[in-house]
Protein backbone atom coordinates (compact mmCIF):
# COMPACT_ATOMS: atom_id res chain seq x y z
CA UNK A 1 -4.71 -21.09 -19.99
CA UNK A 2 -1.40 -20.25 -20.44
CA UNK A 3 -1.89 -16.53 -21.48
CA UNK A 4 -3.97 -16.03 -18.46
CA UNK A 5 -0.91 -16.62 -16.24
CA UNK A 6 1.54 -14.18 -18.40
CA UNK A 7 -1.69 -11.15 -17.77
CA UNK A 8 -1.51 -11.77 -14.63
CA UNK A 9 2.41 -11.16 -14.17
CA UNK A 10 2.32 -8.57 -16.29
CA UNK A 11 -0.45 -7.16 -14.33
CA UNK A 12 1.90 -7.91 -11.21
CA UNK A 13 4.73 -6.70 -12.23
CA UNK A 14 2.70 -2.81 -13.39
CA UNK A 15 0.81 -2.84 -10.01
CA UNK A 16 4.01 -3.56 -8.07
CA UNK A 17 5.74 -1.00 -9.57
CA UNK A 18 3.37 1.75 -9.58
CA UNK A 19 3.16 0.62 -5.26
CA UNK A 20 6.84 1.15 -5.14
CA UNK A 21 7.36 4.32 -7.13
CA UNK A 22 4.61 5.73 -4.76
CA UNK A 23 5.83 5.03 -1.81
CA UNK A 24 9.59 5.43 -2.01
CA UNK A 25 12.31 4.06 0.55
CA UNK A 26 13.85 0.73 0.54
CA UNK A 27 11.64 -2.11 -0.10
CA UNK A 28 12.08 -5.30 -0.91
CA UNK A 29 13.65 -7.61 -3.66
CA UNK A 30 13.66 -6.52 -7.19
CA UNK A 31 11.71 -8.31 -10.44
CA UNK A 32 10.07 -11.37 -8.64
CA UNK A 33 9.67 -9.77 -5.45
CA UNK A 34 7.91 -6.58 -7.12
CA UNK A 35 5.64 -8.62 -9.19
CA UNK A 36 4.66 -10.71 -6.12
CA UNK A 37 4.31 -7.62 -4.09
CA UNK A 38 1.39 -6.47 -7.02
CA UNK A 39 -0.19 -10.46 -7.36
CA UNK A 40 -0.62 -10.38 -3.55
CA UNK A 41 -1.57 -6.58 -3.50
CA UNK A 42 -4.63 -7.62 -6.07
CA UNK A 43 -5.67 -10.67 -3.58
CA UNK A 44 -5.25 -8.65 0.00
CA UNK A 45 -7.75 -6.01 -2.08
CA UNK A 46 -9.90 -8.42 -3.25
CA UNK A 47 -10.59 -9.65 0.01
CA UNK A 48 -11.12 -6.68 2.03
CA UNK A 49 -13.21 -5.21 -0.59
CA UNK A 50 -15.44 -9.27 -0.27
CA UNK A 51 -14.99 -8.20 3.24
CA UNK A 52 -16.64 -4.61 2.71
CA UNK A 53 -19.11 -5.83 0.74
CA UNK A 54 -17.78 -4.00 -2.26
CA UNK A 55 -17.14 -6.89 -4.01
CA UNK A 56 -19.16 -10.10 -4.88
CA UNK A 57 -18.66 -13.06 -4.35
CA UNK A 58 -15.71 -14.42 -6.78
CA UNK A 59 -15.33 -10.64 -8.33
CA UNK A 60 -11.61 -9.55 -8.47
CA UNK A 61 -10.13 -6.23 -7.24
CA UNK A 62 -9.93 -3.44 -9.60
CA UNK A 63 -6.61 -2.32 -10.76
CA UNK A 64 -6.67 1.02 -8.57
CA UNK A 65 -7.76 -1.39 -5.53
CA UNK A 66 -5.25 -3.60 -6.64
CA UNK A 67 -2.53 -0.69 -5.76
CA UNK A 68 -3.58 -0.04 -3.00
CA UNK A 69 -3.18 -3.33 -1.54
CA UNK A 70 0.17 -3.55 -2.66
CA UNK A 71 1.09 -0.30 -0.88
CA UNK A 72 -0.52 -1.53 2.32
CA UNK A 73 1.41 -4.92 1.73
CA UNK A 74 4.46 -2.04 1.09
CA UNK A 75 3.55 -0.56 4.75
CA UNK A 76 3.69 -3.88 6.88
CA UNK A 77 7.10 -5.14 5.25
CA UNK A 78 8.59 -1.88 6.29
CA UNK A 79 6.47 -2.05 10.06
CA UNK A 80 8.16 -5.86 10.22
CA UNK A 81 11.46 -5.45 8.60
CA UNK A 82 11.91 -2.19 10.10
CA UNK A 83 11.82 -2.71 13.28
CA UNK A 84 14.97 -5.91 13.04
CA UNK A 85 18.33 -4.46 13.52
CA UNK A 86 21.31 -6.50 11.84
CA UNK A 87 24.47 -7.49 13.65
């Protein structure tokens, strides 16, 4: 069980880098945040791909899917964050 948690961070952690080195610019957080960014990149692909029918039912994202969802998860944070001004 345990080693199933450490893949998937590592996992994370690759995807969420590989999103930020392709997309450069400021983004957010560093370690955590980046291996977040690639956890949630792998679920936001998994769905839309359910959604698409290119999935099953229960079948993860691929890791090339997985990349892509993080750089889509890259695009709203800058949409969102971008458009706040500081004081």
């Amino acid at each position: 069980m345990g080693h199933g948690i450490i893949v998937t961070i590592i996992l994370g952690f690759i995807i969420g880098l590989i999103a930020k080195f392709l997309m450069p610019g400021r983004d957010p957080g560093g370690f955590i945040v980046t291996i977040i960014l690639g956890i949630l990149g792998s679920v936001v692909a998994g769905y839309i791909g359910r959604a698409l029918h290119w999935y099953g039912p229960g079948q993860p994202a691929g890791f090339i899917a997985s990349i892509f969802g993080a750089i889509l998860l890259l695009i709203i944070y800058r949409v969102v964050i971008g458009n706040r001004t500081t004081v």
